[in-house]
Protein backbone atom coordinates (compact mmCIF):
# COMPACT_ATOMS: atom_id res chain seq x y z
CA UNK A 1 -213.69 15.51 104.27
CA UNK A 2 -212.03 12.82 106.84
CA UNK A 3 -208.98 13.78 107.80
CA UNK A 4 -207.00 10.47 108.62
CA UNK A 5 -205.34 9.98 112.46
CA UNK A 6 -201.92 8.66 112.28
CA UNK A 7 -200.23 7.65 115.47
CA UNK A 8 -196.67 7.38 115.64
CA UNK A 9 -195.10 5.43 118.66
CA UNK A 10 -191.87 4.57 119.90
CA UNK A 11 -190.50 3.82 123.07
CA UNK A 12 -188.01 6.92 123.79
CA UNK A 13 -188.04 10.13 122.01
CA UNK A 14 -184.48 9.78 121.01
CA UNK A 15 -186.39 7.17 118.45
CA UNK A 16 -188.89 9.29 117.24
CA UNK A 17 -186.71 12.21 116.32
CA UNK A 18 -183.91 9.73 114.57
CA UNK A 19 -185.61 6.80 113.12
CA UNK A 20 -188.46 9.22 111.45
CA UNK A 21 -186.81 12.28 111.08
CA UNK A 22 -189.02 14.20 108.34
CA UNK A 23 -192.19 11.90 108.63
CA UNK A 24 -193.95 13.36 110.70
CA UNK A 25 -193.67 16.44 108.41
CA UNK A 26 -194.17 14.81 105.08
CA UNK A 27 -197.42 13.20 106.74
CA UNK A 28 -198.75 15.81 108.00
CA UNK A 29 -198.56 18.43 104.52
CA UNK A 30 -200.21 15.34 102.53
CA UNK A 31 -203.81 15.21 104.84
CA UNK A 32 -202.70 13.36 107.57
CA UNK A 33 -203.42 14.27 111.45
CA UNK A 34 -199.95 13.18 112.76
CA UNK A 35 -200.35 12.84 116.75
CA UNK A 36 -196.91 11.69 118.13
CA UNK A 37 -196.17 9.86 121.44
CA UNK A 38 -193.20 8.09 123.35
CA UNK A 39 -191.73 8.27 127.06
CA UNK A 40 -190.49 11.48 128.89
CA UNK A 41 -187.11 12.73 127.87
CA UNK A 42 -184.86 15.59 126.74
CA UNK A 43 -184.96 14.60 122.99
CA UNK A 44 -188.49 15.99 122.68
CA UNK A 45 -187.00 19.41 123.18
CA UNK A 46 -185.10 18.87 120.26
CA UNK A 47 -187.40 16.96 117.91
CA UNK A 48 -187.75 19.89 115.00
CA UNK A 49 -191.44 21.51 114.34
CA UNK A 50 -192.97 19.89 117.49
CA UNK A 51 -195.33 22.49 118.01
CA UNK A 52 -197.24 20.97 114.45
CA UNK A 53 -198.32 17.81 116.11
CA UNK A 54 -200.26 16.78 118.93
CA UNK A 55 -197.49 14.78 121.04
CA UNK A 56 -198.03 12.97 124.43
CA UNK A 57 -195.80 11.21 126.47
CA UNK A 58 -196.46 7.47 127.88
CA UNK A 59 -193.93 6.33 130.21
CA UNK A 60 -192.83 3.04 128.55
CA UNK A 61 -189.95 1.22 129.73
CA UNK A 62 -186.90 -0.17 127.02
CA UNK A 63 -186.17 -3.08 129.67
CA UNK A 64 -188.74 -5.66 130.71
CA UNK A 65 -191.02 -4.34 133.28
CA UNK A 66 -194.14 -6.07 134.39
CA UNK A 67 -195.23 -3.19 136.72
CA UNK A 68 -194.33 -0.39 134.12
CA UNK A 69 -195.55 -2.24 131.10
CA UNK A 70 -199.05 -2.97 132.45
CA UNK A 71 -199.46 0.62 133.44
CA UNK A 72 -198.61 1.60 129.88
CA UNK A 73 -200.61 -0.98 128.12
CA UNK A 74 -203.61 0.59 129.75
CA UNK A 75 -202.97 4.16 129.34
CA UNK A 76 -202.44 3.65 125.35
CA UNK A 77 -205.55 1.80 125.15
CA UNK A 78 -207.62 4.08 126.99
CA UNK A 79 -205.95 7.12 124.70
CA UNK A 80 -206.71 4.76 121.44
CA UNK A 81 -210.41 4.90 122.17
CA UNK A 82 -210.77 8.30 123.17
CA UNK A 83 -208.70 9.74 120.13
CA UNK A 84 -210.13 7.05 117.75
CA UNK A 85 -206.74 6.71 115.18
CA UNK A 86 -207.06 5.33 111.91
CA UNK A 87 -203.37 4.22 111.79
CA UNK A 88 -201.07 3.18 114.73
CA UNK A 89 -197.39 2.53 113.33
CA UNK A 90 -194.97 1.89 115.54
CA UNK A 91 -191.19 1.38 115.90
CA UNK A 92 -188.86 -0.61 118.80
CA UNK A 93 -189.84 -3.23 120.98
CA UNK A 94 -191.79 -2.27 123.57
CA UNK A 95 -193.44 0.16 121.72
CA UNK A 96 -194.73 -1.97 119.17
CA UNK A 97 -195.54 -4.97 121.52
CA UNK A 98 -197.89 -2.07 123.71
CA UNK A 99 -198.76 -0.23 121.06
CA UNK A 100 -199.83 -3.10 118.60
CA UNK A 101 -202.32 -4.98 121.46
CA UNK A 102 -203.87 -1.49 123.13
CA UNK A 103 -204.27 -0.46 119.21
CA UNK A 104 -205.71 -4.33 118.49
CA UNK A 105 -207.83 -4.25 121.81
CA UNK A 106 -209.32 -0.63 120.68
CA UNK A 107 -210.29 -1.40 117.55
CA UNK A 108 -207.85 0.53 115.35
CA UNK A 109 -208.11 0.10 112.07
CA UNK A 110 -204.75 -0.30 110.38
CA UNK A 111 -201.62 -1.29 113.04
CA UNK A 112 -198.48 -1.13 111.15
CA UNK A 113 -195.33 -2.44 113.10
CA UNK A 114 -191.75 -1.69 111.65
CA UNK A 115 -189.25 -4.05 112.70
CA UNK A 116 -185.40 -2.73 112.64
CA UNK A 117 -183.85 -5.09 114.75
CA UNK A 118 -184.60 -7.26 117.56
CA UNK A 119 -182.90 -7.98 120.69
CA UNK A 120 -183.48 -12.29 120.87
CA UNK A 121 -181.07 -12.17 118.34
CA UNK A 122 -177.97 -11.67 120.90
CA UNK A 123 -179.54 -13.21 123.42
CA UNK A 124 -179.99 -16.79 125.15
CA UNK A 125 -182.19 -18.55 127.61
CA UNK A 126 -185.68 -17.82 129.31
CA UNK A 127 -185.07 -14.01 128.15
CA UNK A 128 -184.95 -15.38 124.44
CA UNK A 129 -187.83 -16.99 125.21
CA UNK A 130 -190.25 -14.37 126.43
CA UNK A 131 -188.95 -11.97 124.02
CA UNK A 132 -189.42 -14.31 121.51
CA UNK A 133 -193.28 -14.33 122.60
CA UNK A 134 -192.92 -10.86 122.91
CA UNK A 135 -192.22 -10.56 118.89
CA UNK A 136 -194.77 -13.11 117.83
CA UNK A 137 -197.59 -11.34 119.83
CA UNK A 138 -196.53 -7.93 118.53
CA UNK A 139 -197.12 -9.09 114.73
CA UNK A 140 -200.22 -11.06 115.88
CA UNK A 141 -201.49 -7.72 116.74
CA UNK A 142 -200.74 -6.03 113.84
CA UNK A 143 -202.14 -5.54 110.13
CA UNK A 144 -199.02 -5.98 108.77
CA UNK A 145 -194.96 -5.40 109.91
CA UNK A 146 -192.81 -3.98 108.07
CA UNK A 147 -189.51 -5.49 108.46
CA UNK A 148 -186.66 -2.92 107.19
CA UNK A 149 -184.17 -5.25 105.17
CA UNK A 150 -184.24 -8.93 103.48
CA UNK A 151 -182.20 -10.42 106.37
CA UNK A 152 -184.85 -9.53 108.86
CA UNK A 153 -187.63 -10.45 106.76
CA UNK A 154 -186.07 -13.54 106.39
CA UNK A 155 -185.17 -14.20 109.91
CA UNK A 156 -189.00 -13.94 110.87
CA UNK A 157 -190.29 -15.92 107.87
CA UNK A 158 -187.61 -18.17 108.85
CA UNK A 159 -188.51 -18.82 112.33
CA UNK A 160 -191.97 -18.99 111.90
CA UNK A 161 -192.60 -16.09 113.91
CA UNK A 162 -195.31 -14.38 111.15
CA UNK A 163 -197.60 -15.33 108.74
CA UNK A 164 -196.17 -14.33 105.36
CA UNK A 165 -199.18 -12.55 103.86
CA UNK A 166 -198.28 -9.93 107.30
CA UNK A 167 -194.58 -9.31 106.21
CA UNK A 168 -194.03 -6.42 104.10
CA UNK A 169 -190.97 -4.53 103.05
CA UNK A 170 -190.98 -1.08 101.43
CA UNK A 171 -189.15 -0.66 98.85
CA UNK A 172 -185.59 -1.96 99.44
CA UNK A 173 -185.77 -1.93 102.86
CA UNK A 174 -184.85 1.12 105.78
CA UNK A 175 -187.31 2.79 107.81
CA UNK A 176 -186.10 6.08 106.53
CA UNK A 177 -184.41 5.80 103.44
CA UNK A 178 -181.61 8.75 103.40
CA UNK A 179 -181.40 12.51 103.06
CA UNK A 180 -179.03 12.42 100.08
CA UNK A 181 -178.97 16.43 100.19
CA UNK A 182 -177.56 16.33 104.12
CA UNK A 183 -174.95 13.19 103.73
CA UNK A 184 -173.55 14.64 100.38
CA UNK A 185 -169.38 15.20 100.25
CA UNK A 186 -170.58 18.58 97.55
CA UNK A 187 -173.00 20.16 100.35
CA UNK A 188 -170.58 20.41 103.30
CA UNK A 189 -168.78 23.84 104.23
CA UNK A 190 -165.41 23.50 103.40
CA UNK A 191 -165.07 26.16 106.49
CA UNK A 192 -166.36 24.30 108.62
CA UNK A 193 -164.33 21.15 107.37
CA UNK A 194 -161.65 22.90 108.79
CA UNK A 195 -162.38 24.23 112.25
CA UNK A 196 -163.48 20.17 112.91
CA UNK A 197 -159.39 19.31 111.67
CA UNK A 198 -158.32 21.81 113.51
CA UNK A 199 -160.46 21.38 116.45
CA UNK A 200 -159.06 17.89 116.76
CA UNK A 201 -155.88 18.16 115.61
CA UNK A 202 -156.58 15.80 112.69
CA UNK A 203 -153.06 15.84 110.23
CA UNK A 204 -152.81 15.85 106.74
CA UNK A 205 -151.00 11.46 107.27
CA UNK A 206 -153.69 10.78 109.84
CA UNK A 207 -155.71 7.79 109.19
CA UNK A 208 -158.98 8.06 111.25
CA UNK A 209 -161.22 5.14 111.31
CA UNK A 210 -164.51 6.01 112.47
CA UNK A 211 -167.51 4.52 114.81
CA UNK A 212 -170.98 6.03 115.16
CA UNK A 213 -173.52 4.72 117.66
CA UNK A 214 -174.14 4.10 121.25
CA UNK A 215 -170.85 3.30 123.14
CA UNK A 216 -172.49 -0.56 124.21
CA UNK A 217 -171.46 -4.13 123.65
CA UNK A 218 -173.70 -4.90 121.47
CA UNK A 219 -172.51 -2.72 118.94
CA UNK A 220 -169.35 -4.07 119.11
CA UNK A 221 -167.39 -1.55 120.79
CA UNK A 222 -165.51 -3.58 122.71
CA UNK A 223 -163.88 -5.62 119.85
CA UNK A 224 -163.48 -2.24 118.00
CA UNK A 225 -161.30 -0.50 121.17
CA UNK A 226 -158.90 -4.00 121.50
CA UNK A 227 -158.68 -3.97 117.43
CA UNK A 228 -157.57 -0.61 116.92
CA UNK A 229 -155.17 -0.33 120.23
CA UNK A 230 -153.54 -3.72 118.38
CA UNK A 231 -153.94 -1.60 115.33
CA UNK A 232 -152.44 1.20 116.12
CA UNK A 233 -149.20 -0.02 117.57
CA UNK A 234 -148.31 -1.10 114.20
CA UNK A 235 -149.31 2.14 112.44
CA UNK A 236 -148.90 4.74 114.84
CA UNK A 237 -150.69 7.34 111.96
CA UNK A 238 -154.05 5.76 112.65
CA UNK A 239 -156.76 7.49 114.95
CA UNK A 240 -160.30 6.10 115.97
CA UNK A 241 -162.88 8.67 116.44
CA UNK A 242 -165.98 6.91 118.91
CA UNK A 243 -169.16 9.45 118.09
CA UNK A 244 -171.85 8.42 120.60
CA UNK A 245 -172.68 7.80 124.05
CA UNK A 246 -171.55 5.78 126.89
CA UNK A 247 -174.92 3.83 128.08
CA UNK A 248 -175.22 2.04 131.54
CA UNK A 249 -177.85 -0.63 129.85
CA UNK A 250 -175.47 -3.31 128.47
CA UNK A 251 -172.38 -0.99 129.05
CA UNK A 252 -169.35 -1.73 127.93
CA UNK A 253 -166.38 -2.97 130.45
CA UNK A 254 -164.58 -0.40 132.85
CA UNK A 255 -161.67 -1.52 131.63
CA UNK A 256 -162.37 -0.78 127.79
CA UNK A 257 -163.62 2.94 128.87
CA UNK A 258 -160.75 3.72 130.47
CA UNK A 259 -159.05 2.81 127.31
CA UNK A 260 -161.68 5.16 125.14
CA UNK A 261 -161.19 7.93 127.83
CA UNK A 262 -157.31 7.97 127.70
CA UNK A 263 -155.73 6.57 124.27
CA UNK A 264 -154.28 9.63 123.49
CA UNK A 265 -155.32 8.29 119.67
CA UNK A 266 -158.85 7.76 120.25
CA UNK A 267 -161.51 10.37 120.31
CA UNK A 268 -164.72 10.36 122.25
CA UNK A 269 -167.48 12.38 121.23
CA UNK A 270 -170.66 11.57 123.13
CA UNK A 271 -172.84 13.47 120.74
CA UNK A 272 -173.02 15.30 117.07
CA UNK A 273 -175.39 16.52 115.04
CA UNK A 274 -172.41 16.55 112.50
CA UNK A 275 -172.00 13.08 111.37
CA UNK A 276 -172.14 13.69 108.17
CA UNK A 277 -168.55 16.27 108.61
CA UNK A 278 -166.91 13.13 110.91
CA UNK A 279 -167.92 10.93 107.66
CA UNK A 280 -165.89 13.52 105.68
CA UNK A 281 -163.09 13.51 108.03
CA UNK A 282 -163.12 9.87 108.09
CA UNK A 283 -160.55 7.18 106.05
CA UNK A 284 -162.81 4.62 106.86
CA UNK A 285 -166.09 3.73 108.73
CA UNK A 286 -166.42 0.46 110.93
CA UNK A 287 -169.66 -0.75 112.16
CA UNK A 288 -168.86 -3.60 114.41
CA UNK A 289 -172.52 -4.06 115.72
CA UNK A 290 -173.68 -7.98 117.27
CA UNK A 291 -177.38 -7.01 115.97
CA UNK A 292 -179.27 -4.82 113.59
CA UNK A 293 -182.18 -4.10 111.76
CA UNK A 294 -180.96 -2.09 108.76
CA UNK A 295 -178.50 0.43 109.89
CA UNK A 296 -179.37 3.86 109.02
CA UNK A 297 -175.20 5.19 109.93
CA UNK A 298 -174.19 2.34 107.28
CA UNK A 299 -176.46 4.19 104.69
CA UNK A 300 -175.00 7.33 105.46
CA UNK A 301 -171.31 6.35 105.53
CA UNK A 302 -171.75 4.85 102.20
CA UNK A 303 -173.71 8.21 100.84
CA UNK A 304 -170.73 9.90 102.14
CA UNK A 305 -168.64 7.44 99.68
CA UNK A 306 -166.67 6.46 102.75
CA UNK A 307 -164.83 2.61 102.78
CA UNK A 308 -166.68 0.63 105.35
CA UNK A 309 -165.95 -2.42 107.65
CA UNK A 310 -168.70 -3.90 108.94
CA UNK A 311 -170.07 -6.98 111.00
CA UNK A 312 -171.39 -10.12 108.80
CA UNK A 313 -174.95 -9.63 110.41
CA UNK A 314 -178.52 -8.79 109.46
CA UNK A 315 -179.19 -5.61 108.05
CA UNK A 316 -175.15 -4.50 107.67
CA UNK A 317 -174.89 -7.48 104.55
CA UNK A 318 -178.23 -5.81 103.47
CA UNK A 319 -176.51 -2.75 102.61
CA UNK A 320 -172.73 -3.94 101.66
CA UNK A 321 -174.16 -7.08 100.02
CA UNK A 322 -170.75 -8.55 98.61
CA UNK A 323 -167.13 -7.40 98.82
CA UNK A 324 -167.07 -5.54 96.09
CA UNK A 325 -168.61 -2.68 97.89
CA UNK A 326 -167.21 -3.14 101.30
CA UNK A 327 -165.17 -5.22 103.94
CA UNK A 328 -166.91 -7.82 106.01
CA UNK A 329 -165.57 -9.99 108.82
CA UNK A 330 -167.50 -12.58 111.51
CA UNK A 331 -168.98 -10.71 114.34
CA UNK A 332 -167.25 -10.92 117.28
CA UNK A 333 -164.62 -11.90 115.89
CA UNK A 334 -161.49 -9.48 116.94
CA UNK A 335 -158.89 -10.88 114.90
CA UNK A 336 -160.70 -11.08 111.62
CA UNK A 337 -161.58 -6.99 112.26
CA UNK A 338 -157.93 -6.36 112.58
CA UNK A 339 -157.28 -8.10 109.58
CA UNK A 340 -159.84 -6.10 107.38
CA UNK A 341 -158.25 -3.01 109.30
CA UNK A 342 -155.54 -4.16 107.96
CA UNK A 343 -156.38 -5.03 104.43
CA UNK A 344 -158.18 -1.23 104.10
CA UNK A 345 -154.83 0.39 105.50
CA UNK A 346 -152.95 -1.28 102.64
CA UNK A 347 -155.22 -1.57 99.62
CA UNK A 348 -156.68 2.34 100.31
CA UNK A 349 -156.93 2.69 96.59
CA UNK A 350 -158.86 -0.89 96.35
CA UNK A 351 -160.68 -0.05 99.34
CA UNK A 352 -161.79 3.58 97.69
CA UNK A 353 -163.07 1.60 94.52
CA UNK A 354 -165.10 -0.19 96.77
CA UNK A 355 -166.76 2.65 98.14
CA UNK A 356 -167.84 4.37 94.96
CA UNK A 357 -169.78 1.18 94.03
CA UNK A 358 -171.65 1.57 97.39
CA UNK A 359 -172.21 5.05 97.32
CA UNK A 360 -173.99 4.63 93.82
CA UNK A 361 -176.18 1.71 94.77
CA UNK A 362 -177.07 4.20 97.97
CA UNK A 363 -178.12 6.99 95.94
CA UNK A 364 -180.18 4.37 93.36
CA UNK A 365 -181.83 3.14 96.12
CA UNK A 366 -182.49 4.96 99.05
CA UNK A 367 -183.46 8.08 98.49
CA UNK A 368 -185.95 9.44 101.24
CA UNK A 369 -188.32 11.32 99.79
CA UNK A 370 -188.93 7.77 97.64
CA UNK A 371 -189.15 5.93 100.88
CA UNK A 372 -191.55 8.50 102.20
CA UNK A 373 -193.80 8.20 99.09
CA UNK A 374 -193.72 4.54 99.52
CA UNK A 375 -194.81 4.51 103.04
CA UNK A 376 -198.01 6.87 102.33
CA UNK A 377 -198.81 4.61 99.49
CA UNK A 378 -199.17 1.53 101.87
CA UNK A 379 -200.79 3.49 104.27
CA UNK A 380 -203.85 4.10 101.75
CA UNK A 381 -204.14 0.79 100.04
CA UNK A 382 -204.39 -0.18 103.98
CA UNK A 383 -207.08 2.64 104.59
CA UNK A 384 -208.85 1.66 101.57
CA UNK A 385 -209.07 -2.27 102.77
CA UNK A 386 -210.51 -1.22 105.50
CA UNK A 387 -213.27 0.91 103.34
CA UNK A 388 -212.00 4.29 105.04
CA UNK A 389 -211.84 7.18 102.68
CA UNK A 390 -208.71 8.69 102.02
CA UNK A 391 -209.84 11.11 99.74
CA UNK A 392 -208.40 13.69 101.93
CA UNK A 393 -204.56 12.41 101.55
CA UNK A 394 -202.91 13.83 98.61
């Protein structure tokens, strides 16, 4: 009986233990031969149940590089034809542009993209340009992409970047769906609960508004820091928690991490594998981002039933679709945030409403086990185009 090779690529490992997180697992216990790859780095250390996969690293640069890029392109095509996948399916960028033509160039079978996000979207110039070509010759590689929310699918069908017979989305969109068991209000230690308050001194008339991602300008951290400090001179109660970390690829100002690093009412934490407790802790959750695919944090602030503010962009107005389930406001756009800040910090009650309409929708929808079911399901109606048995996957 064939057992089916699935390759799954990104370009850093902090991607493939995040954006996948269970499947690799779920892959592997229903007849798939999961081999894993991405660059070098500490997050394959902590990628859980490692030792059940075949995993190689590729060194594959995030930022353009010609040098780098070439090198990589070769090495995955050379590994492609020795190892002989059935599947490649790959996630960010780079990955997918390299992975997409050494998988095309070696004759792989079935080369699934998934697009959350892409970087031309906040950007300009000749560097909008190339990675505009660098988009349109990822999909021409592949069997299909998957984009990961309507807005995105949209965007691409839009621009005339894909054919539209190529475009899929699973289910409702996300490249994960969401562990409803993990970001669940009923499954969190109550203990625990408390050590975090009293940890960081959180009072019973604190207000905490709460950020989760890396600490960049393009996730609108900048706006976010100037917002609350205006904020919280008028309601000295509130607090901003900041979970993530400081990045020197499109960093944000000296000047605004000074302010992060000594507000005495803002808290930096540059890493958790808590978020679902800071979601608990939190009065409300602001996702300020400039660009996204479909953000997974969204999801789970809104399993968590807590009020969200987000940025008008693609993938966040995927997830709070109208304003009866959140608070929107033009990216960029510092005022308008403070004014939804605002809003939330008057109309709590309104603002808590809005939430439980979210939260239900979330649990309706996303579910991850139902995303991972999905996924399979494409992957053998794929296979089976391409006359491969699958007899094998269960």
């Amino acid at each position: 009986m064939k057992r089916i090779k699935l390759v799954r690529i990104t370009t850093a490992p902090i991607s493939l233990r995040l954006l996948i997180t269970g499947q690799p697992e779920y892959m592997q216990e229903h007849g798939f031969e999961v081999i894993l790859i991405s660059a070098d780095g500490d997050d394959w250390a902590q990628m859980p149940n490692l030792d059940r996969f075949q995993h190689i690293k590729i060194d594959m640069a995030r930022q353009i590089s010609l040098v780098k890029d070439a090198k990589a392109l070769m090495q995955l095509t050379k590994l492609f034809r020795k190892i002989k996948p059935d599947i490649v399916h790959s996630h960010t960028p780079k990955a997918g542009l390299l992975a997409m033509m050494a998988a095309k160039a070696s004759g792989v079978p079935v080369r699934v993209h998934t697009l959350a996000g892409m970087p031309l979207m906040t950007t300009s110039g000749i560097r909008r340009k190339i990675l505009t070509w660098a988009e349109k010759m990822t999909y021409t590689c592949a069997s299909e992409v998957w984009p990961n929310s309507k807005e995105l699918s949209k965007f691409i069908s839009q621009n005339k970047m894909i054919s539209p017979e190529k475009s899929r989305m699973i289910l409702n969109g996300s490249s994960n769906g969401i562990d409803l068991s993990r970001y669940s209000r009923e499954n969190l230690s109550a203990e625990r609960l408390e050590e975090l308050r009293n940890l960081h001194k959180i009072s019973a008339d604190n207000f905490i508004f709460l950020a989760v991602g890396r600490v960049v300008k393009d996730k609108g951290i900048e706006e976010l820091v100037e917002a609350f400090s205006e904020i919280n001179i008028k309601y000295p109660h509130t607090r901003l928690f900041i979970l993530g970390p400081f990045e020197e690829a499109n960093a944000v100002s000296e000047e605004v991490k000074k302010v992060i690093q000594n507000h005495p009412k803002i808290t930096h934490i540059h890493w958790s594998d808590e978020v679902e407790y800071y979601m608990a802790l939190a009065s409300c959750f602001i996702h300020a981002s400039h660009r996204e695919g479909f953000p997974n944090v969204v999801l789970q602030a809104g399993a968590m039933q807590c009020p969200i503010i987000c940025s008008n962009i693609t993938g966040n107005i995927d997830i709070v679709e109208n304003e009866e389930e959140g608070n929107t406001y033009m990216v960029r756009d510092k005022n308008a945030l403070v004014a939804q800040m605002n809003w939330v910090l008057n109309n709590y009650g309104q603002a808590q409403q809005k939430a439980i309409k979210l939260q239900q929708k979330i649990l309706n929808n996303f579910d991850r086990q139902s995303v991972f079911k999905a996924i399979k399901q494409r992957y053998v109606e794929l296979l089976k185009q391409e006359g491969i048995d699958v007899s094998g996957i269960r």
